[in-house]
Protein backbone atom coordinates (compact mmCIF):
# COMPACT_ATOMS: atom_id res chain seq x y z
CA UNK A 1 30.83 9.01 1.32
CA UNK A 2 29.70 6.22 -0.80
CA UNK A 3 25.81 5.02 -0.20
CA UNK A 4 27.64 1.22 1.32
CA UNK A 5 30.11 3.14 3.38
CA UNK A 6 27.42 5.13 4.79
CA UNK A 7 25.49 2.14 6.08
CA UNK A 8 28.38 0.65 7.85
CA UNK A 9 29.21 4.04 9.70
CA UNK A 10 25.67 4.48 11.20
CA UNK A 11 25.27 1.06 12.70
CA UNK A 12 28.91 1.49 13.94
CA UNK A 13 27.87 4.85 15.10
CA UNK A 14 24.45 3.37 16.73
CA UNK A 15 26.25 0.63 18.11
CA UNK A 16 27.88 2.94 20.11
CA UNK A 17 25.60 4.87 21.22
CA UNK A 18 23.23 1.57 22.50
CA UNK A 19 26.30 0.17 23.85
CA UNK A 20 26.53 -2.96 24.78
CA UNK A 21 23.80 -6.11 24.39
CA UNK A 22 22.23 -4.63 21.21
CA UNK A 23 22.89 -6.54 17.58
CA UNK A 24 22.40 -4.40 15.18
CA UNK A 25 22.65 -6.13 11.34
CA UNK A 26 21.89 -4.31 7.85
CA UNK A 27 19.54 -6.19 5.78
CA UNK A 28 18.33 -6.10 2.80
CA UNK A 29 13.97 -6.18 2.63
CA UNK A 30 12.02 -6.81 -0.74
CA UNK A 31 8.92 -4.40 -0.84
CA UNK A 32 6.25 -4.26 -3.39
CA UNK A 33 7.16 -4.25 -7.16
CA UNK A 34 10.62 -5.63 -6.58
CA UNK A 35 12.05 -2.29 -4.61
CA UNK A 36 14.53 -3.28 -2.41
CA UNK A 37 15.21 -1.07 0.57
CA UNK A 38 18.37 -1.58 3.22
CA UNK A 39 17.42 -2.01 6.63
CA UNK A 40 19.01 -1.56 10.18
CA UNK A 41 17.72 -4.38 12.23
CA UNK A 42 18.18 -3.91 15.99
CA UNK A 43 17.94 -6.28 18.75
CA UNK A 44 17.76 -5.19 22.12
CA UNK A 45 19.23 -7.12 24.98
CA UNK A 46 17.01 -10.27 26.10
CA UNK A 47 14.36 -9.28 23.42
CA UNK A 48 13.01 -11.93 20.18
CA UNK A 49 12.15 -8.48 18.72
CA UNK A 50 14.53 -6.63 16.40
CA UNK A 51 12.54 -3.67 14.72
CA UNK A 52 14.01 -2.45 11.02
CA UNK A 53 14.95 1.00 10.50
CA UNK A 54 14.53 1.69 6.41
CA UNK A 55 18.17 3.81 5.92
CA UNK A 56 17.66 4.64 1.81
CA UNK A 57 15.96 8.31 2.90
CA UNK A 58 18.45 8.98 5.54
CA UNK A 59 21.48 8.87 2.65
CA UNK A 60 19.39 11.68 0.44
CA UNK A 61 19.03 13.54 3.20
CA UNK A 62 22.93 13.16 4.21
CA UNK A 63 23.66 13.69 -0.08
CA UNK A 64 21.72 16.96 1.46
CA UNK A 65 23.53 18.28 3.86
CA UNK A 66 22.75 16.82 6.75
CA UNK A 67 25.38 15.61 9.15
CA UNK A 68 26.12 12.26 10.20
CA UNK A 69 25.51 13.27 14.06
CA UNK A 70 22.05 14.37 13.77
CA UNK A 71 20.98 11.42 11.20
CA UNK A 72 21.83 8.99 14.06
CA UNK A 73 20.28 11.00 16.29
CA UNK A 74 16.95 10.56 14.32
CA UNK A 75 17.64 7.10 13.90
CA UNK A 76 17.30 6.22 17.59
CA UNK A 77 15.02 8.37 18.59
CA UNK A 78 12.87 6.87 16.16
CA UNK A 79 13.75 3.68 17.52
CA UNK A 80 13.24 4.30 21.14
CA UNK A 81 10.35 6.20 21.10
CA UNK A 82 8.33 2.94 18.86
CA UNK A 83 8.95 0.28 21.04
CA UNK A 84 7.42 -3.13 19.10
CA UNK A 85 3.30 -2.91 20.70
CA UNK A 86 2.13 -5.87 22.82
CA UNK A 87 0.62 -7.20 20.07
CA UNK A 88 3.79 -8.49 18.14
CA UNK A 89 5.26 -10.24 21.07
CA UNK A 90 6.63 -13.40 19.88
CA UNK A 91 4.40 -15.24 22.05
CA UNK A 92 1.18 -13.64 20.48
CA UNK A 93 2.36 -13.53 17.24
CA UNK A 94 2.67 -17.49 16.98
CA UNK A 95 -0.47 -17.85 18.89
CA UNK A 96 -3.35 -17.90 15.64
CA UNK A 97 -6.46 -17.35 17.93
CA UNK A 98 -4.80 -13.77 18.92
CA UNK A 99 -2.58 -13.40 15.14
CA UNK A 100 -6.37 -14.24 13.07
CA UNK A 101 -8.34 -10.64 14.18
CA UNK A 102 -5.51 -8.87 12.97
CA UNK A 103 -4.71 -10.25 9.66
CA UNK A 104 -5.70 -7.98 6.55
CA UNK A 105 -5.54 -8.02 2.68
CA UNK A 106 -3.75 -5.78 -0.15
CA UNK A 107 -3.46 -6.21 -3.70
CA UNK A 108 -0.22 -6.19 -5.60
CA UNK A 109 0.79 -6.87 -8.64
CA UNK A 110 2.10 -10.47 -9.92
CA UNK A 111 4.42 -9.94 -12.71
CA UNK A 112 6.90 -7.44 -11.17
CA UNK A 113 6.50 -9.17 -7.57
CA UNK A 114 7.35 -12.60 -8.47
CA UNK A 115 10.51 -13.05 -6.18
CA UNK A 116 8.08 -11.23 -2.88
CA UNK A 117 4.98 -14.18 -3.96
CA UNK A 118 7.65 -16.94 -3.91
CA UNK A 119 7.58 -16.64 -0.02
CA UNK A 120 4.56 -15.57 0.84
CA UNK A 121 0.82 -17.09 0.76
CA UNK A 122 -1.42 -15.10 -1.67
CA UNK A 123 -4.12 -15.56 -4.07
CA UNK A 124 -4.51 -14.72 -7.62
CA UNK A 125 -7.22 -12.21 -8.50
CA UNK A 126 -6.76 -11.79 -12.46
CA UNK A 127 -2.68 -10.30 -12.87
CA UNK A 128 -2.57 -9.20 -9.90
CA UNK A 129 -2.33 -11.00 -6.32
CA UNK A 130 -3.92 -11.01 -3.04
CA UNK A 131 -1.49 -10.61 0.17
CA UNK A 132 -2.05 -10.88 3.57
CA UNK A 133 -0.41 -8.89 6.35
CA UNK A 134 -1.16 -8.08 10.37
CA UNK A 135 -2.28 -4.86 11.02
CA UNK A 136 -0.14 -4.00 14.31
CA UNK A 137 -1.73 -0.41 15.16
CA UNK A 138 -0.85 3.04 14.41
CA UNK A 139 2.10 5.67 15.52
CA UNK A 140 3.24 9.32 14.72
CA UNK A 141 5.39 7.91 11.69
CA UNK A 142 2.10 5.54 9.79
CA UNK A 143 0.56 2.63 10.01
CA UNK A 144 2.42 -0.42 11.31
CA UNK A 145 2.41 -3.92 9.89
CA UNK A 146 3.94 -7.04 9.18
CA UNK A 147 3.78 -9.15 5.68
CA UNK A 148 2.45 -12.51 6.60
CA UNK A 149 5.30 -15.42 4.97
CA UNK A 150 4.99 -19.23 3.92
CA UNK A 151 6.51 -19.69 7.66
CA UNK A 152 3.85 -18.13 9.56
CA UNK A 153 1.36 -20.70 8.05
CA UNK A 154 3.35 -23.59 9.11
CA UNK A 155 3.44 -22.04 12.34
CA UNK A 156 -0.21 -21.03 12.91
CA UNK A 157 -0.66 -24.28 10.96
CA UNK A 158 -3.50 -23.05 8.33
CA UNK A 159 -3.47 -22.09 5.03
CA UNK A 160 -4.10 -19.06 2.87
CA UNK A 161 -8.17 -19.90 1.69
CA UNK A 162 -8.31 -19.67 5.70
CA UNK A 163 -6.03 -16.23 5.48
CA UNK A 164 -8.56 -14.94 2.62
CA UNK A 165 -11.60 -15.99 4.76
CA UNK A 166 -10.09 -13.85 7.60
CA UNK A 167 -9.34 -10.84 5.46
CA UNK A 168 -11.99 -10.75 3.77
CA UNK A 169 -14.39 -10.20 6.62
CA UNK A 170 -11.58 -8.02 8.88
CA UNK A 171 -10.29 -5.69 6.19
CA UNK A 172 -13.88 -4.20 5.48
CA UNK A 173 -14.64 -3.73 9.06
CA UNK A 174 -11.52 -2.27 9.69
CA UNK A 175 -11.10 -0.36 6.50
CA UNK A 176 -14.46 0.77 5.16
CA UNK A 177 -14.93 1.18 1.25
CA UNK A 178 -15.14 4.85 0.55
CA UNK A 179 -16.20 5.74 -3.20
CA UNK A 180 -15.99 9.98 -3.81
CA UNK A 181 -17.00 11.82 -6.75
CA UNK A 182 -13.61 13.54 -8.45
CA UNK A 183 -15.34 17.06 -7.91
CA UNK A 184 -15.63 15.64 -3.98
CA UNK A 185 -11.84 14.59 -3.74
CA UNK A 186 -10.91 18.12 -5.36
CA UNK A 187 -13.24 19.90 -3.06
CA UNK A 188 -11.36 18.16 0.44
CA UNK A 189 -8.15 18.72 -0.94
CA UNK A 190 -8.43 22.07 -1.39
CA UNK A 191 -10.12 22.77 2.32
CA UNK A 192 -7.53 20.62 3.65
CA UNK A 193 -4.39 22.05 2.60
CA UNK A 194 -3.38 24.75 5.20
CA UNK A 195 -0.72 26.03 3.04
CA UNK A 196 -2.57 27.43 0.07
CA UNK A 197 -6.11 29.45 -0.11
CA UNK A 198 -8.45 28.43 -2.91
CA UNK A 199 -11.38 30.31 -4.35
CA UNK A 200 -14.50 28.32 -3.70
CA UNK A 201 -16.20 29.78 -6.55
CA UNK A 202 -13.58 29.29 -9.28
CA UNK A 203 -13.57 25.55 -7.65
CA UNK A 204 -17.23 25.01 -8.41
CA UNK A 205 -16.92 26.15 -11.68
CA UNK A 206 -14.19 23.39 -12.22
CA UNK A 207 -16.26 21.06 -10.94
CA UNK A 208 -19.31 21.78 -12.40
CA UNK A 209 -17.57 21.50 -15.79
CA UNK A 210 -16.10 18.24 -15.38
CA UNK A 211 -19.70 17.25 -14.72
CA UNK A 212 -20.08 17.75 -18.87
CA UNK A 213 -17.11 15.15 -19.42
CA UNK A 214 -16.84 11.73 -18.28
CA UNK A 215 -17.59 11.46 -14.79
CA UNK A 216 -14.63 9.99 -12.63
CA UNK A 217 -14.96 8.44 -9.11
CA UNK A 218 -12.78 7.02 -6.53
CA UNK A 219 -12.06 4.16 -4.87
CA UNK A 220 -10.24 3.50 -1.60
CA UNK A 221 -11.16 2.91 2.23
CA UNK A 222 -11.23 5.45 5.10
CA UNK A 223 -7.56 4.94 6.12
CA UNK A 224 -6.34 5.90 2.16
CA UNK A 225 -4.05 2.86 2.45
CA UNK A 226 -3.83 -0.11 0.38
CA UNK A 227 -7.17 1.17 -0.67
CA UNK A 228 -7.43 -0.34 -4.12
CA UNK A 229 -8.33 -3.52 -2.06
CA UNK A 230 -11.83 -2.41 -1.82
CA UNK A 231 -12.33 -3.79 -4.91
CA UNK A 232 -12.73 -7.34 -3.28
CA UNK A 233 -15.25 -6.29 -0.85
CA UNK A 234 -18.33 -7.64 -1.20
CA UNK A 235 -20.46 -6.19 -2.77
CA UNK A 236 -18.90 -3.16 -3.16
CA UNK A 237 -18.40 -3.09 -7.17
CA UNK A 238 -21.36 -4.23 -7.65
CA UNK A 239 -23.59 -1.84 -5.76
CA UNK A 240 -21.58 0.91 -7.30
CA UNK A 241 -22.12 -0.37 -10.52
CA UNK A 242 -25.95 -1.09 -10.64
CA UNK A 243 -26.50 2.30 -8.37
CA UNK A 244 -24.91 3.89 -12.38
CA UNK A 245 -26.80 1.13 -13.73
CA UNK A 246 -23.93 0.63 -16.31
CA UNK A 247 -20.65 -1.36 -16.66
CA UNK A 248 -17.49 0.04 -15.29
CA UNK A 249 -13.70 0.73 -16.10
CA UNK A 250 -11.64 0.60 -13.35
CA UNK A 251 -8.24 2.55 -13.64
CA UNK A 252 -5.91 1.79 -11.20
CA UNK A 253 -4.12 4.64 -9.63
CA UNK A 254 -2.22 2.57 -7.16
CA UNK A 255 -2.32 0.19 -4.74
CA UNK A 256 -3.94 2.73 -2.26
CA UNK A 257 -7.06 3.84 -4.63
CA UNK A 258 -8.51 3.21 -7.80
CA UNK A 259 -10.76 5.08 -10.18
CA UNK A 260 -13.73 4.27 -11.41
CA UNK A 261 -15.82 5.56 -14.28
CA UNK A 262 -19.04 4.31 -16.12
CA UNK A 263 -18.36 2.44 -19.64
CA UNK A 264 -19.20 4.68 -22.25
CA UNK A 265 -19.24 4.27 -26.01
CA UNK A 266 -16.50 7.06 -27.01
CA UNK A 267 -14.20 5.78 -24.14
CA UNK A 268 -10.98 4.08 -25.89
CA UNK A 269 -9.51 1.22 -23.71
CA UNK A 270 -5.82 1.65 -25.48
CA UNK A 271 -5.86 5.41 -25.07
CA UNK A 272 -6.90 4.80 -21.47
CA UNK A 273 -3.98 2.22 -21.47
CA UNK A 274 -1.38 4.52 -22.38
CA UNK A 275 -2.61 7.48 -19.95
CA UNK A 276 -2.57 4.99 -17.00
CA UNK A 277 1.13 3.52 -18.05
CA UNK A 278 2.40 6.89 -18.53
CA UNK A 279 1.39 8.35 -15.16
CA UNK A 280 2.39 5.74 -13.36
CA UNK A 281 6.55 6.31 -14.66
CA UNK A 282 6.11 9.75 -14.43
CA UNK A 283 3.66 10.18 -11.36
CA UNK A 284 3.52 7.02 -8.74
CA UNK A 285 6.38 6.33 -6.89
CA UNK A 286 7.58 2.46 -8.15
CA UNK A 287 6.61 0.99 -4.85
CA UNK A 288 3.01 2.14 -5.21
CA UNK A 289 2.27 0.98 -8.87
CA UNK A 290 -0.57 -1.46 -9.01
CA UNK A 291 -1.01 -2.04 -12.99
CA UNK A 292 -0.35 -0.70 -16.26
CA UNK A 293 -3.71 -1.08 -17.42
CA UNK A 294 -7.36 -0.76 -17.41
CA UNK A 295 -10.24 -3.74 -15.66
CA UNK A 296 -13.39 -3.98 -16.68
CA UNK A 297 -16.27 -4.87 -14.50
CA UNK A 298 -19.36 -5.85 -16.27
CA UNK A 299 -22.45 -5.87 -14.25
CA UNK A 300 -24.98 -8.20 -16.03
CA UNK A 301 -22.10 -10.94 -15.27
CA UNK A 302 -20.69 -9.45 -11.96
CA UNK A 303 -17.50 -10.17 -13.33
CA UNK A 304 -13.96 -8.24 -13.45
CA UNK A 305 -12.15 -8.49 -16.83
CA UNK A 306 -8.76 -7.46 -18.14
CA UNK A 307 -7.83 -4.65 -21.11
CA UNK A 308 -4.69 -5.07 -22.92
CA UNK A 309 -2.34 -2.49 -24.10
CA UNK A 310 -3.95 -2.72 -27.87
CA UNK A 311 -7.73 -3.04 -26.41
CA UNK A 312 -8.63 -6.63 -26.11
CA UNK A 313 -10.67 -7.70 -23.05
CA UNK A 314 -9.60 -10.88 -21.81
């Protein structure tokens, strides 16, 4: 079955299985870096909600083997067992006194998200972009939010230097920075996977050599998601920066977490370049990529710079 044909069978299957006074509608929904993923919107009876089922997995997993029946199945249990929280009742949502606590910040990138910033408020922060989004709680399946659009300021009637205020003092208090040496990260990964031992000894070894090599740290908040935000905190850089009492480069891993590492003399900015576009085609998935290159932060100016693929700072 062809990946269109299979969208039209399970929202004719679903539709059957809700019965009557649902609307169900495919969709197609721009996500970060110009992925777009196919929906399943569904409207229950005498509801302004209609939450969006994402169906792009559920065709690899029917290219897989799995049947029709039991892909459905998932599909509306996942549905019926997230009803939409209080929170994102229309009535709330278009109400800005109970909308402003919730609203948060992420950064994305500008180039390859052109078509997403034409619609929604956001804020340039060197080539990349500022976004704002509500933060609607948390489930069994992640963390659930909505992308704040052009309409939602024209309903709340502000603007986005009001959205940026807002974020900027809700996204740290919700989302504390967290900045961990690389030996730290290795350590918690290794304690925390259930489904492989480690030796703790041949660990510290590894860690105490990397101490000899350029020392690596990173960057996120205490969630892990849409970490690499932390670099607008105030503050934050800064802190980090004097506590090394040196400049630093800031690689971006993804939009979740970034690393940081103090500027050193030997370091080469276009070698650095090339490692960070490389991983990220072979590495991040496409809708995680934050940049293809290096930032400089340089302390005596408190200031965040750009390296180009060849070098330059701009």
């Amino acid at each position: 079955m062809v990946y269109t044909e299979f969208l039209t069978t399970v929202q004719h299957m679903l539709e059957q299985r809700l019965g009557k006074g649902y609307t169900l509608s495919l969709l197609t929904v721009p996500k970060n870096n110009g992925i777009l993923l196919d929906g399943l919107s569904i409207l229950p009876p005498e509801s302004g909600l209609a939450p969006t089922v994402y169906l792009n997995a559920f065709y690899q997993q029917y290219l897989d083997g799995m049947s029709l029946e039991t892909i459905v199945d998932e599909i509306q249990k996942l549905f019926e067992d997230n009803p939409p929280p209080a929170c994102i009742q229309p009535d709330r949502i278009s109400d800005f006194s109970q909308a402003a606590p919730k609203i948060m910040m992420k950064l994305v990138q500008t180039m390859s998200n052109r078509e997403l910033l034409s619609d929604v408020p956001h804020i340039p922060f060197m080539d990349l972009s500022v976004v704002f989004y509500l933060a609607l709680g948390r489930n069994d399946y992640g963390q659930m939010t909505a992308l704040v659009h052009k309409e939602h300021l024209e309903l709340w009637n502000t603007d986005q230097n009001t959205l940026l205020r807002l974020a900027a003092v809700n996204t740290p208090a919700a989302c504390p920075a967290l900045i961990q040496s690389m030996g730290q990260v290795l350590r918690e990964l290794a304690r925390n996977n259930p489904c492989a031992s480690h030796d703790e000894a041949a660990l510290d070894r590894l860690i105490e050599k990397s101490r000899n090599i350029t020392p690596l740290y990173v960057l996120t908040n205490t969630t892990g998601i849409y970490g690499a935000c932390c670099l607008l905190y105030p503050k934050v850089i800064k802190d980090f920066a004097d506590s090394l009492a040196s400049d630093l480069v800031i690689i971006p891993s993804s939009i979740h977490e970034v690393l940081l590492t103090p500027v050193e003399k030997e370091i080469s900015y276009s070698s650095l370049n090339a490692m960070v576009a490389s991983i990220n085609q072979s590495e991040v998935p496409p809708e995680d990529r934050l940049s293809d290159h290096i930032y400089l932060y340089r302390r005596r100016y408190e200031t965040f710079c750009m390296i180009l693929p060849d070098g330059r700072i701009v």
